[in-house]
Protein backbone atom coordinates (compact mmCIF):
# COMPACT_ATOMS: atom_id res chain seq x y z
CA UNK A 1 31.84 26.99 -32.46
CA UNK A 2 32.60 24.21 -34.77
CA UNK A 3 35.57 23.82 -33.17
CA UNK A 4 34.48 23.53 -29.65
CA UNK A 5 31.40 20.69 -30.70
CA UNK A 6 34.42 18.79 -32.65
CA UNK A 7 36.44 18.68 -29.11
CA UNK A 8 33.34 17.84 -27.49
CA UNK A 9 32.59 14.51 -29.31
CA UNK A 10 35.78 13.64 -30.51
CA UNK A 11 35.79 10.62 -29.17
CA UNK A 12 32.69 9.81 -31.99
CA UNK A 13 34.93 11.73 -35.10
CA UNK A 14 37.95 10.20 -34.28
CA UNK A 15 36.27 6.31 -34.64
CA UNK A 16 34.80 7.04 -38.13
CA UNK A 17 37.67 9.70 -39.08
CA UNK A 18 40.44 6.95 -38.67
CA UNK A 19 39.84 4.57 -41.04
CA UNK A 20 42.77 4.37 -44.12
CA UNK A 21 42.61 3.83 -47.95
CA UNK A 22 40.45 5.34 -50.43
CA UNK A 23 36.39 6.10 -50.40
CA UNK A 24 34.16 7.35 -51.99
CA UNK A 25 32.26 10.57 -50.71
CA UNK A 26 29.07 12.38 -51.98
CA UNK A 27 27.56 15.76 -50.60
CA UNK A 28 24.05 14.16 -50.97
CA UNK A 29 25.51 10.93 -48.11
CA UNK A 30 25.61 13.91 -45.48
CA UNK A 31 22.38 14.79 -46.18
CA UNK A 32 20.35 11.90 -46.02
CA UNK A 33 22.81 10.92 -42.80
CA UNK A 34 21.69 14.36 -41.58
CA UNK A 35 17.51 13.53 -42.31
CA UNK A 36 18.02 9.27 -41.51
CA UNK A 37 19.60 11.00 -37.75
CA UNK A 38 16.61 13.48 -37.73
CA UNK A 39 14.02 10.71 -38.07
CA UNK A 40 15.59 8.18 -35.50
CA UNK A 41 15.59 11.27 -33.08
CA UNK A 42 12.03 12.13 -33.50
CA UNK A 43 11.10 7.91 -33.55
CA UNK A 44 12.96 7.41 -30.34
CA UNK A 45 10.79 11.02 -28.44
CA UNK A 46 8.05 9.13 -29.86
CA UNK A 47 8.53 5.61 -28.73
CA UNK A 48 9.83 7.39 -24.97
CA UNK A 49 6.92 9.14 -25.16
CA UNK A 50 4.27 6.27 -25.43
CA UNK A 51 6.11 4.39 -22.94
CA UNK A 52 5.87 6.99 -20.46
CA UNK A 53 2.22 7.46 -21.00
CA UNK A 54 1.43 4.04 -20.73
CA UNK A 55 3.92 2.94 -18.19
CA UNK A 56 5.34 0.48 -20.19
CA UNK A 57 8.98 1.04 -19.42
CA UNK A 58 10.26 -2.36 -20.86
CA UNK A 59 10.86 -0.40 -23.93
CA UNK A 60 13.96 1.51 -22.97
CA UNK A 61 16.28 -0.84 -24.93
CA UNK A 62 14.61 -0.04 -28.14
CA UNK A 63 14.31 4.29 -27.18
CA UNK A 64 18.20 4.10 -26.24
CA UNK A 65 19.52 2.29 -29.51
CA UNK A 66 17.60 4.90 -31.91
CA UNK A 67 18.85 7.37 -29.53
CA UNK A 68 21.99 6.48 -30.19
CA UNK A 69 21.75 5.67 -33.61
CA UNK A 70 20.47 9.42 -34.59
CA UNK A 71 22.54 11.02 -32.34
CA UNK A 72 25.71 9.12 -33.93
CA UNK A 73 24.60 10.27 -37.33
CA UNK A 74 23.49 13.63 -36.47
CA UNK A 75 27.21 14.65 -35.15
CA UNK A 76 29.27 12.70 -37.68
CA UNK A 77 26.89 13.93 -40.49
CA UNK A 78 27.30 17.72 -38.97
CA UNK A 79 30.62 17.85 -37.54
CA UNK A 80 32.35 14.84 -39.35
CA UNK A 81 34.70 15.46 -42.20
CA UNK A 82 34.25 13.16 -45.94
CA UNK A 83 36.37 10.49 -44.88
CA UNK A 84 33.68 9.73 -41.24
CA UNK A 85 30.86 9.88 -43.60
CA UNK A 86 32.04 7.75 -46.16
CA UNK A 87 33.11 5.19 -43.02
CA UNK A 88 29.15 5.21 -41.68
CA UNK A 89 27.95 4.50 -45.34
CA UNK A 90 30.70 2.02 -46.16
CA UNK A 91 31.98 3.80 -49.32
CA UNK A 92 34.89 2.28 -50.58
């Protein structure tokens, strides 16, 4: 199954997987990349969720960009090898 989510958002993995040299990886960076991805998730649901209740839909800039941000470190901190997570935290 890992497999199959790897294919399916390869084109994420391969950005942070290619980078060269050395860097420096700890088990505890994929874990607070996992929880930091967790909380932008649940902050964007929030923030799309006041906007729709009070029709103020010139927030959708802001609810896309911690979309993104969470769901970027929710698969590289899941499916990424050492190398991707060192790359997000800048580990060298």
């Amino acid at each position: 199954m890992k497999l199959a989510f790897r294919k399916m958002f390869s084109l994420i993995l391969n950005y942070f997987e290619s980078s060269e040299g050395e860097f420096k990886y700890r088990k505890s960076h994929r874990t607070i990349l996992v929880v930091v991805g967790g909380l932008f998730l649940v902050l964007s649901s929030i923030s799309a969720l006041a906007a729709v209740s009070e029709s103020q839909f010139g927030t959708f800039i802001p609810i896309v960009v911690f979309f993104t941000v969470g769901f970027v470190c929710i698969v590289v901190g899941g499916l990424g090898n050492e190398r991707a997570v060192a790359t997000i935290w800048g580990s060298k």
